[in-house]
N, C-alpha and C. Protein backbone atom coordinates (compact mmCIF):
# COMPACT_ATOMS: atom_id res chain seq x y z
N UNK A 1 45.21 88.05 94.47
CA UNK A 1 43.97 88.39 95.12
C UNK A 1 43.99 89.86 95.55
N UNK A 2 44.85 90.25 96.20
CA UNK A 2 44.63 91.52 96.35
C UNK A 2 45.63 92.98 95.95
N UNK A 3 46.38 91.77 94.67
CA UNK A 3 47.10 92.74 93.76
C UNK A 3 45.59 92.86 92.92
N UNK A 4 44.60 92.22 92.64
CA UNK A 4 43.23 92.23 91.89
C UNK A 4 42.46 93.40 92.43
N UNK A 5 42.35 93.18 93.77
CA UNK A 5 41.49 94.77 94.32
C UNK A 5 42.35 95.90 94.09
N UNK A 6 43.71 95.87 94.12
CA UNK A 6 44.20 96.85 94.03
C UNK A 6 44.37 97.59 92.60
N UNK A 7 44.49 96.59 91.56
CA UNK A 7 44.33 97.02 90.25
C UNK A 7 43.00 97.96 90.15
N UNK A 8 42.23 97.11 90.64
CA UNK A 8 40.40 97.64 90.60
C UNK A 8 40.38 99.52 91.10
N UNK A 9 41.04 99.41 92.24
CA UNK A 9 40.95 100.68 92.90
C UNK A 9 41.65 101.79 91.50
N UNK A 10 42.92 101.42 90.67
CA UNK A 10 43.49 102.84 89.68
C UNK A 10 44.23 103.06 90.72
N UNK A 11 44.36 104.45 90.18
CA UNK A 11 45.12 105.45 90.79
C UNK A 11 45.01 105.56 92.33
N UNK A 12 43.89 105.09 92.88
CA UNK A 12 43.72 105.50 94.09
C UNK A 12 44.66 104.07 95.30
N UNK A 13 45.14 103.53 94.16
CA UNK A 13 45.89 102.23 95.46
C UNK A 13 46.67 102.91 95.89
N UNK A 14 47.50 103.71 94.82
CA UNK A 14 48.95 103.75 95.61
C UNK A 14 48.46 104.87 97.04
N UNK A 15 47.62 105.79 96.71
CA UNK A 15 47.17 106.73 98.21
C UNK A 15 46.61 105.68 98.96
N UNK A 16 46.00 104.59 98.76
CA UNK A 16 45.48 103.92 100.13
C UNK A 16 46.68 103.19 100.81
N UNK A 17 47.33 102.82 100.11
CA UNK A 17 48.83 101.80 100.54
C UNK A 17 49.59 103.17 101.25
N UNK A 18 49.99 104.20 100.81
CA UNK A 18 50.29 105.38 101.36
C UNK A 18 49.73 105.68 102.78
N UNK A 19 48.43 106.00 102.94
CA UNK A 19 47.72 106.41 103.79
C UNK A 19 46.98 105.33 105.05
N UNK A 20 47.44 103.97 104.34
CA UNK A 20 47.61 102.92 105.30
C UNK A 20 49.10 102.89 106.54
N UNK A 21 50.50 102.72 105.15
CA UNK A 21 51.66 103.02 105.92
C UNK A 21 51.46 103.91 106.86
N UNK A 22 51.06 105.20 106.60
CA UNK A 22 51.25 106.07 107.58
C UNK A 22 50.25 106.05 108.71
N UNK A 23 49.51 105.15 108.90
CA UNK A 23 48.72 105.11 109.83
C UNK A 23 49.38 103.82 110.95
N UNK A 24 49.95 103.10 109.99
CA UNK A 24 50.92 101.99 110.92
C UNK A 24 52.30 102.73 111.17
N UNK A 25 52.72 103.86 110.69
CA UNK A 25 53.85 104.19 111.75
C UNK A 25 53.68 105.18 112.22
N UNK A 26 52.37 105.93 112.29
CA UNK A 26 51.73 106.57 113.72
C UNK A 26 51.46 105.91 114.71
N UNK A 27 50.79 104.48 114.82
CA UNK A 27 50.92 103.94 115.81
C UNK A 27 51.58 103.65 116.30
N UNK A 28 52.72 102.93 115.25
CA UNK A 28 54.05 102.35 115.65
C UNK A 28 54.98 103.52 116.60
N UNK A 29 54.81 104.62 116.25
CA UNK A 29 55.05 105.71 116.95
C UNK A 29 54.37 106.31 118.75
N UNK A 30 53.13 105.78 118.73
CA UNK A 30 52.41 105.90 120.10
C UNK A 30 52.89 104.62 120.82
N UNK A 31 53.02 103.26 120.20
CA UNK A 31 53.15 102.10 120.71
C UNK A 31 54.97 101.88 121.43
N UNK A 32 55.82 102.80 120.47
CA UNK A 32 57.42 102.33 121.09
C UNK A 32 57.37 103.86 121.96
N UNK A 33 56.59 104.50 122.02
CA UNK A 33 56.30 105.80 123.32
C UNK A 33 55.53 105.29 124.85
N UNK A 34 54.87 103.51 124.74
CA UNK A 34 54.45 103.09 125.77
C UNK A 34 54.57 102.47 126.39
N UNK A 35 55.68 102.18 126.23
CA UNK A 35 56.61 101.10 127.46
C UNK A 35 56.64 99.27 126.67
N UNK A 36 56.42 98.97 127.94
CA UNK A 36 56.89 97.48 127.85
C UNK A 36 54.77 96.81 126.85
N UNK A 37 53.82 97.57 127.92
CA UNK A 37 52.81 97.26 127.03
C UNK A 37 52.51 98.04 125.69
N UNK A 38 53.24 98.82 125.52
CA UNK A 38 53.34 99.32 123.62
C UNK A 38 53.78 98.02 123.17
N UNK A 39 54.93 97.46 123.49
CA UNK A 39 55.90 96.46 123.28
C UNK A 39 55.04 95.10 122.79
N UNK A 40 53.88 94.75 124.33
CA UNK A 40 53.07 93.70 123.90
C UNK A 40 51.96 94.28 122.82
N UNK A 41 51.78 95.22 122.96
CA UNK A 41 50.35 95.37 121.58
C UNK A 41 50.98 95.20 120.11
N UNK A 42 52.42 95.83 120.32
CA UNK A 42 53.49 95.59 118.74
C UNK A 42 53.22 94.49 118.26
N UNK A 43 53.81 93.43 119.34
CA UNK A 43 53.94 92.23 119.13
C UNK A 43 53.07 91.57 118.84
N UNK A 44 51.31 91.67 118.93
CA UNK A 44 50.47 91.30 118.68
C UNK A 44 50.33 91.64 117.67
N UNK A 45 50.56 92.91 116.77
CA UNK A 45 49.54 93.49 115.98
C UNK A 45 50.80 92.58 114.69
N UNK A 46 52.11 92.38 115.10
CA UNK A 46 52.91 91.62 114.13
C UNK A 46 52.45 90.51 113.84
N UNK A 47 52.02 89.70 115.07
CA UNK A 47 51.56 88.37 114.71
C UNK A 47 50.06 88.30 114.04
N UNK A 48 49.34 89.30 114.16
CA UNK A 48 48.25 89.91 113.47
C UNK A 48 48.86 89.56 112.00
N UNK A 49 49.31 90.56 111.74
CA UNK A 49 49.80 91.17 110.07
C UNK A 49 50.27 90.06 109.85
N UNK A 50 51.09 89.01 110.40
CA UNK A 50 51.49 87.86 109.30
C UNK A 50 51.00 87.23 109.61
N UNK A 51 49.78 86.94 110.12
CA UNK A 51 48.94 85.87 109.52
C UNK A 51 47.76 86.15 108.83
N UNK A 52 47.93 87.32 108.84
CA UNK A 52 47.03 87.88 107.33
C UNK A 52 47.91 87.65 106.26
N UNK A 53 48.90 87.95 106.09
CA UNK A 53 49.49 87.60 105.27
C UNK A 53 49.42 86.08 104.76
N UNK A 54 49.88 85.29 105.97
CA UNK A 54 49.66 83.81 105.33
C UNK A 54 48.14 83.71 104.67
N UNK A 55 47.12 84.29 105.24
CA UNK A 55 46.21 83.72 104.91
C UNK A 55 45.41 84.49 103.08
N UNK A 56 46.52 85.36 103.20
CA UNK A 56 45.82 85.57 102.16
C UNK A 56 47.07 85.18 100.69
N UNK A 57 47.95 84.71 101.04
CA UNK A 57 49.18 83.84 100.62
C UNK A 57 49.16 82.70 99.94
N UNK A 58 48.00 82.10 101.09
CA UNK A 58 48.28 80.47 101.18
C UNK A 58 46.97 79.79 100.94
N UNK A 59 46.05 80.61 101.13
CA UNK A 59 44.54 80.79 100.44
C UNK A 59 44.15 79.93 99.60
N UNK A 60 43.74 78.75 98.50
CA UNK A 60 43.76 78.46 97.52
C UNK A 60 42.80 79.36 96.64
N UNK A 61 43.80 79.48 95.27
CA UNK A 61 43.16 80.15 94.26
C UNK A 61 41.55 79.13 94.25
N UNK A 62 40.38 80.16 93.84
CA UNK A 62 39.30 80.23 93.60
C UNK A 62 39.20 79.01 92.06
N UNK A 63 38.05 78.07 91.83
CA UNK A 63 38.53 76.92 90.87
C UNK A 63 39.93 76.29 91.09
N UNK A 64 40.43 76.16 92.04
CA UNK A 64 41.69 75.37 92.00
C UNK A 64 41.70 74.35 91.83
N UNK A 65 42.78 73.91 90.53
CA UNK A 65 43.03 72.08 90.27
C UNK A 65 44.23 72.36 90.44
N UNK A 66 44.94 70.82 90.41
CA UNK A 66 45.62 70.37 90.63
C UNK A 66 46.68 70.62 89.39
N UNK A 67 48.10 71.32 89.19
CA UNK A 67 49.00 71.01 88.54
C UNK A 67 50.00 71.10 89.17
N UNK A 68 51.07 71.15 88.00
CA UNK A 68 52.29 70.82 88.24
C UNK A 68 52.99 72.27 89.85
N UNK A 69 54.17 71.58 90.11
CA UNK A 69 54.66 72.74 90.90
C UNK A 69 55.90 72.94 89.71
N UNK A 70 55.63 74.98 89.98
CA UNK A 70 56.84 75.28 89.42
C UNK A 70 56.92 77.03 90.23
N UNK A 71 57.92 77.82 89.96
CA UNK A 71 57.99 78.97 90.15
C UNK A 71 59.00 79.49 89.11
N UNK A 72 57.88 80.89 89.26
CA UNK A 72 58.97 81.94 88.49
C UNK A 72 60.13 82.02 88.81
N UNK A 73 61.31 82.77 88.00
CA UNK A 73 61.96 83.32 87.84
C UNK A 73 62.39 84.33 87.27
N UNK A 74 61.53 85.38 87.40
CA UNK A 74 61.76 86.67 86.70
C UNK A 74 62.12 87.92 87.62
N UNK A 75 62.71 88.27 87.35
CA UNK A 75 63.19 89.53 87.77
C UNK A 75 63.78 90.68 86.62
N UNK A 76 63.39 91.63 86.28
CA UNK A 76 63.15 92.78 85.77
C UNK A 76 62.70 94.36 86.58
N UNK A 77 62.98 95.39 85.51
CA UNK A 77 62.84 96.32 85.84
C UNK A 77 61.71 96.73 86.49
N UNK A 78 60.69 96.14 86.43
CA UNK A 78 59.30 96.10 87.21
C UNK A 78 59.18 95.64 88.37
N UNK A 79 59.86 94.84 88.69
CA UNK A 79 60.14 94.68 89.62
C UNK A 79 59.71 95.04 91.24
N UNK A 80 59.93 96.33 91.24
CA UNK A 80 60.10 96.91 92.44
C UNK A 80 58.73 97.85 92.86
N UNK A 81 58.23 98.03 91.22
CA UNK A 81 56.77 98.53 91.18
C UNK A 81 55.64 98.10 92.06
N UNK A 82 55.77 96.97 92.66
CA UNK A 82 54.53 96.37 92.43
C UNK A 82 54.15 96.65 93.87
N UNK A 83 53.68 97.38 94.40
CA UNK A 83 53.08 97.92 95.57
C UNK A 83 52.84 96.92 96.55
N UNK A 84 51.82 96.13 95.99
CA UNK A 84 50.98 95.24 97.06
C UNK A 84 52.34 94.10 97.66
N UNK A 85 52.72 93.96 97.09
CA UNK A 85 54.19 92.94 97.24
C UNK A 85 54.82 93.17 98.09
N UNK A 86 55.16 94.53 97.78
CA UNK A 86 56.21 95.65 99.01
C UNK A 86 55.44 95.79 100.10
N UNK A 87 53.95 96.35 100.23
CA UNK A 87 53.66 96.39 101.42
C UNK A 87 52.95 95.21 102.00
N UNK A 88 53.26 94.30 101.76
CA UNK A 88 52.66 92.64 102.22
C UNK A 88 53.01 92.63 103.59
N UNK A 89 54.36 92.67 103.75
CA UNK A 89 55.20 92.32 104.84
C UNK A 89 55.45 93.62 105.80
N UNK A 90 55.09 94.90 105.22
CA UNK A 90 55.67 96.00 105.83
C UNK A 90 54.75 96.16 106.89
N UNK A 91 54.03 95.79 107.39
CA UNK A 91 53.09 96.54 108.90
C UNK A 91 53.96 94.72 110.17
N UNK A 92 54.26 93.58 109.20
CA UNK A 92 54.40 92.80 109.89
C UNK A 92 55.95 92.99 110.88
N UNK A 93 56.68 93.36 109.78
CA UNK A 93 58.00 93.77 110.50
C UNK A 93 58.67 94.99 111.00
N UNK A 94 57.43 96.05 110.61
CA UNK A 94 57.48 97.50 111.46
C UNK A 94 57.38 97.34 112.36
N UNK A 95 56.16 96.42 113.08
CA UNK A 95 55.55 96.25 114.43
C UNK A 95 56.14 94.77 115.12
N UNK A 96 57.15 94.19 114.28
CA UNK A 96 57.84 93.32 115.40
C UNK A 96 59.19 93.73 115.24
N UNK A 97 59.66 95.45 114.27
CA UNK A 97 61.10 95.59 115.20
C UNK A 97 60.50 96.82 116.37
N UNK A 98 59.23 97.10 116.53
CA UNK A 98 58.82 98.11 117.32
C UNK A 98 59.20 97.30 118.44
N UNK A 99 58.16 96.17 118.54
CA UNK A 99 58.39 95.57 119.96
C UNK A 99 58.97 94.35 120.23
N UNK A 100 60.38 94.23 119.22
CA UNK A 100 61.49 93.35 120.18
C UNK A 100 62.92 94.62 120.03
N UNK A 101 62.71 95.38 119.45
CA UNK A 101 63.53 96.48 119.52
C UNK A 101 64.60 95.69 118.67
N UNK A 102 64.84 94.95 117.92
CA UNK A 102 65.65 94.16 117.05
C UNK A 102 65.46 93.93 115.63
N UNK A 103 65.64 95.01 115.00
CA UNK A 103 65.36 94.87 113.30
C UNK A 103 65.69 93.80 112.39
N UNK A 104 67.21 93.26 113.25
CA UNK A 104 67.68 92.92 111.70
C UNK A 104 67.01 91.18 112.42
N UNK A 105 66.98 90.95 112.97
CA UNK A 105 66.20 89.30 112.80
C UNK A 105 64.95 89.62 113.03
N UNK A 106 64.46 90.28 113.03
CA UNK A 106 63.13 90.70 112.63
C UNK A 106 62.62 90.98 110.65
N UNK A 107 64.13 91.54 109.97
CA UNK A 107 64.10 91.74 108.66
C UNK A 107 64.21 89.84 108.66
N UNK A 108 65.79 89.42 109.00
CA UNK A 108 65.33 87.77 108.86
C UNK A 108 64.12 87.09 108.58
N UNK A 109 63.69 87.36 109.73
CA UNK A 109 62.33 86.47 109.84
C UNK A 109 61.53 86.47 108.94
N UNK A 110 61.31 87.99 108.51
CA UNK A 110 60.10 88.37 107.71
C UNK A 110 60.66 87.81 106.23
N UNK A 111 61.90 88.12 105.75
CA UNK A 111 62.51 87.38 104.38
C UNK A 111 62.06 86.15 104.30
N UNK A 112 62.28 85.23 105.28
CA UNK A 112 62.35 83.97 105.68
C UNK A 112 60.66 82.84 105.70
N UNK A 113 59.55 84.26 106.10
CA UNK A 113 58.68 83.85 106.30
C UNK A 113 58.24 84.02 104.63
N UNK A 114 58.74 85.14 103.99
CA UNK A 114 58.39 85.18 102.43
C UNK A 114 58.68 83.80 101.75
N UNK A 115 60.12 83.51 101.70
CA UNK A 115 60.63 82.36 101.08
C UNK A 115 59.67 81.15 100.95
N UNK A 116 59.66 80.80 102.87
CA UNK A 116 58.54 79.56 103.04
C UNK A 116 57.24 79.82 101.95
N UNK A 117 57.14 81.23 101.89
CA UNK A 117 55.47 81.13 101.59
C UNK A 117 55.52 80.78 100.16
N UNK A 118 56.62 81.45 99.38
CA UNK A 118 56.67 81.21 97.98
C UNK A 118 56.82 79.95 97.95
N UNK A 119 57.91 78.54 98.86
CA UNK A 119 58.34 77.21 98.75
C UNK A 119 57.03 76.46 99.01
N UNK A 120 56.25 77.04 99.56
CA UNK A 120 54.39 76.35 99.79
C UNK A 120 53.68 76.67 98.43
N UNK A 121 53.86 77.33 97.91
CA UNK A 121 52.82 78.45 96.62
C UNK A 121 53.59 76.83 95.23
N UNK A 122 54.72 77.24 95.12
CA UNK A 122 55.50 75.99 94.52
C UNK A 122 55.14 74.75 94.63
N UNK A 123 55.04 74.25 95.75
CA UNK A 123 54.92 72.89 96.43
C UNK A 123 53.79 72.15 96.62
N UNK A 124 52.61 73.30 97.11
CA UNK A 124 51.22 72.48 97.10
C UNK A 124 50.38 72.83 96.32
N UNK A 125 50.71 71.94 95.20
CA UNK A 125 49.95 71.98 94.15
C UNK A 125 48.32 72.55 94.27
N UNK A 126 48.00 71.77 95.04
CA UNK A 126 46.21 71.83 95.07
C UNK A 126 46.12 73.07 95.90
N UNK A 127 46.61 73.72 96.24
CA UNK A 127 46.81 75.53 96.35
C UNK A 127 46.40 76.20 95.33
N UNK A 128 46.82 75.48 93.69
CA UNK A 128 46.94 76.28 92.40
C UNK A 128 47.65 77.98 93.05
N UNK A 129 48.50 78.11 93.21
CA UNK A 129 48.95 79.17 93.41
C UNK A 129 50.33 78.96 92.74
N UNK A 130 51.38 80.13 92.38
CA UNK A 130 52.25 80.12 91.38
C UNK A 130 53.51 80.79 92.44
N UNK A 131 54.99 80.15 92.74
CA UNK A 131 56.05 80.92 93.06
C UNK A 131 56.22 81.73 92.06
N UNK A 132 56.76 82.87 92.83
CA UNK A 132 57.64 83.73 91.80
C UNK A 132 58.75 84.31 92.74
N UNK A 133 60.13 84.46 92.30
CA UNK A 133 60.80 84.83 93.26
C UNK A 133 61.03 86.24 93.09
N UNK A 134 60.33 87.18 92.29
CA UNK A 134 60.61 88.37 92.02
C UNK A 134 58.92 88.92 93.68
N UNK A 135 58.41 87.76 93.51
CA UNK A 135 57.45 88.12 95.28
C UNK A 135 58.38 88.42 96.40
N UNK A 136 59.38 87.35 96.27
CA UNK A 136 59.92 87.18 97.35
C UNK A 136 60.82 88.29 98.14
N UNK A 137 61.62 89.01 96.88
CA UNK A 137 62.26 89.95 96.50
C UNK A 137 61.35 91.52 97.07
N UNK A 138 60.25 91.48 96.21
CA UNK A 138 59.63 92.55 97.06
C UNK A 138 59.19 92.32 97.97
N UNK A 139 58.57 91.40 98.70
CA UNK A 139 58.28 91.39 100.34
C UNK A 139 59.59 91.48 101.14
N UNK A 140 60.58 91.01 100.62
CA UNK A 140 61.84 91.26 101.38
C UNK A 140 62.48 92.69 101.66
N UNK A 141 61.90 93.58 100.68
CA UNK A 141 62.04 95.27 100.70
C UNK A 141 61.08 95.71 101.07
N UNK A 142 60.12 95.57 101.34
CA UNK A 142 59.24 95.70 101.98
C UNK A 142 59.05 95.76 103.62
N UNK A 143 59.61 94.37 104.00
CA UNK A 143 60.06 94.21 105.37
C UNK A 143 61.17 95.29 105.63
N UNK A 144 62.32 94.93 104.40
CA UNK A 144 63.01 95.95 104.80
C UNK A 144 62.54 97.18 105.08
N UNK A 145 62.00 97.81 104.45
CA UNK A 145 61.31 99.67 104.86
C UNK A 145 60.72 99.55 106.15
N UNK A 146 60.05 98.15 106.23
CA UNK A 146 59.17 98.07 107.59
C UNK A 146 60.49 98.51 109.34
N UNK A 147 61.45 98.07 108.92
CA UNK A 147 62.41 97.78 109.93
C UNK A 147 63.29 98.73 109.89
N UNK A 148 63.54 99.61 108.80
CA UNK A 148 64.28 100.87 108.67
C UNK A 148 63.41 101.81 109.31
N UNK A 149 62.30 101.93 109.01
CA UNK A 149 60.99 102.95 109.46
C UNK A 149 61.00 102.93 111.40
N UNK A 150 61.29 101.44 111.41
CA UNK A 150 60.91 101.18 113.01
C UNK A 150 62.16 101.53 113.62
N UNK A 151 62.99 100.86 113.19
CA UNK A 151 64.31 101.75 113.46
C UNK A 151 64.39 102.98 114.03
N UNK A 152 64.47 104.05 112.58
CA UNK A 152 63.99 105.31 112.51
C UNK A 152 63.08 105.78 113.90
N UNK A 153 61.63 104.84 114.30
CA UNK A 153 60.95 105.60 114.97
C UNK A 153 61.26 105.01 116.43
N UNK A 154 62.22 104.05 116.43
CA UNK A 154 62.79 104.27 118.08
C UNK A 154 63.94 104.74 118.49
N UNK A 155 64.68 105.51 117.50
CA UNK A 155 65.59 106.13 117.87
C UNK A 155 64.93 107.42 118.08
N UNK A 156 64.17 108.00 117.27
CA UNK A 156 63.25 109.21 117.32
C UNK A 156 62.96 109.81 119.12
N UNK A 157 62.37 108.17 119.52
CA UNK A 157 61.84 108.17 120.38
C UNK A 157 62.54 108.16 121.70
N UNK A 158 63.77 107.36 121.53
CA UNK A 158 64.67 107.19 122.48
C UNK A 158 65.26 108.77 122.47
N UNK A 159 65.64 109.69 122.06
CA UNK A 159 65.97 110.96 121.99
C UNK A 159 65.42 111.92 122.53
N UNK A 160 63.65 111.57 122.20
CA UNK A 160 62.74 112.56 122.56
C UNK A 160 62.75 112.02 124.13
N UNK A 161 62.89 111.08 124.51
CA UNK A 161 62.61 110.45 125.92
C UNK A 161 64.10 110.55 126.96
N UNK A 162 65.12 110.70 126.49
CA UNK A 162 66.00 111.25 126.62
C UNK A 162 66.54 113.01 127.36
N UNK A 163 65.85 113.10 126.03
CA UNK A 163 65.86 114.90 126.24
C UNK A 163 64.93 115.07 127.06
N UNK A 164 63.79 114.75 127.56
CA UNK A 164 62.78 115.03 128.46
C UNK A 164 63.44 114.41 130.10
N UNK A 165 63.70 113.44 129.92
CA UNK A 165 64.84 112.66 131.27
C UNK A 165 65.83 114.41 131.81
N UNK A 166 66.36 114.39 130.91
CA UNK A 166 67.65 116.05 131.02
C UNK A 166 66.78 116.70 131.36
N UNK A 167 65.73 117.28 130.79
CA UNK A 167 65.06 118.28 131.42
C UNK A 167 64.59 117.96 132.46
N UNK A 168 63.70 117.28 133.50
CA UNK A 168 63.99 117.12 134.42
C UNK A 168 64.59 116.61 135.53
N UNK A 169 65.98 116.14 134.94
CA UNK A 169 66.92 116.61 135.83
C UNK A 169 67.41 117.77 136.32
N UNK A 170 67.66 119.03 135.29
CA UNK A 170 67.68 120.42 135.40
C UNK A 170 66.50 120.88 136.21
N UNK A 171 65.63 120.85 136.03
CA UNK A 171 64.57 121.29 136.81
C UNK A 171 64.50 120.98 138.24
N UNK A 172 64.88 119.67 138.42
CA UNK A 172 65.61 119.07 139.91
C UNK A 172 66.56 120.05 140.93
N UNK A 173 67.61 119.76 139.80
CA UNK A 173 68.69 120.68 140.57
C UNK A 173 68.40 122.19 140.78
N UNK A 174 67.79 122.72 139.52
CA UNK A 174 66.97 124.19 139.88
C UNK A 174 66.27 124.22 141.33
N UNK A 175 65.69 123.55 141.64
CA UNK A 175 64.77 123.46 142.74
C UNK A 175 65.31 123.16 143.86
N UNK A 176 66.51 122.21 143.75
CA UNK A 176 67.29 121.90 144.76
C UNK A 176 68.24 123.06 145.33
N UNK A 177 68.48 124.11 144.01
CA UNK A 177 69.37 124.91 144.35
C UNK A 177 68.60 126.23 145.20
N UNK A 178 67.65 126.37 144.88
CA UNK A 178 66.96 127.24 145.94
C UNK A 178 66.19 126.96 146.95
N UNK A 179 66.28 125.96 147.33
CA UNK A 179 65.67 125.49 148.52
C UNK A 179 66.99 125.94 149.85
């Protein structure tokens, strides 16, 4: 479904998927700069993103009948191409290692929540939807970038918040010393 819009768009997906990311780790960037309520809006906007995800996952294909369950197994050099795949999961687990400050069961989760979705896509038939585990694979790198990125932007942050702490402490003792 919306590897379909994205085909539609050409050339211009990969700049919107681009210019989306970077708009979720600008926020993600204002949000681990605002305390404990950055923390709760993270956490919302995660539980946001994956249940967009489910819902556009778990959706039933449009004419859906009833067949068999099966899933792919392909994995190839293409693999890793496939944009919409990769960024499925990436705003969900940017913004819940923003605000539990915990990447790697946050990468868990998000793997975990892929798996289920492919073991449902498999399983309920009258879904008509198709596993493939080469999905699973890219939402799982996907999450991953999401949680390296968040990573990345709270250490950023912890530094910059840091170094500003030192500076006024110096400024303290400056003041203290001429008084």
């Amino acid at each position: 479904m919306i590897s379909t819009f994205l085909a539609n768009l050409g050339p211009w997906a990969d700049l919107l998927l681009a210019v989306a990311a970077a708009g979720v780790v600008l926020l993600g960037v204002l949000l681990a700069r605002g305390g404990a309520r950055g923390c709760r809006v993270a956490g919302g906007l995660a539980l946001l993103s994956a249940a967009a995800v489910l819902a556009l996952t778990l959706a039933p294909e449009s004419g859906a009948t009833e067949r068999e369950s099966f899933c792919f197994v392909q994995v190839d050099g293409t693999l890793f191409l496939d944009a919409a795949n990769t960024a499925m999961l990436f705003p969900a687990a940017f913004f819940g290692a923003i605000a539990t400050r915990a990447p790697l069961p946050v990468l868990a989760a998000a793997s975990g929540l892929s798996a289920l979705i492919e073991l449902v896509q498999a399983t309920a038939v009258v879904l008509n939807r198709s596993c493939d585990v080469g999905d699973w694979l890219t939402n799982t790198v996907g999450a991953l970038l999401g949680v390296l990125l968040a990573a990345a932007v709270l250490l950023a942050v912890h530094r910059l918040d840091r170094g500003r702490t030192a500076d006024v402490d110096v400024e303290q003792r400056v003041e203290a010393a001429h008084r």
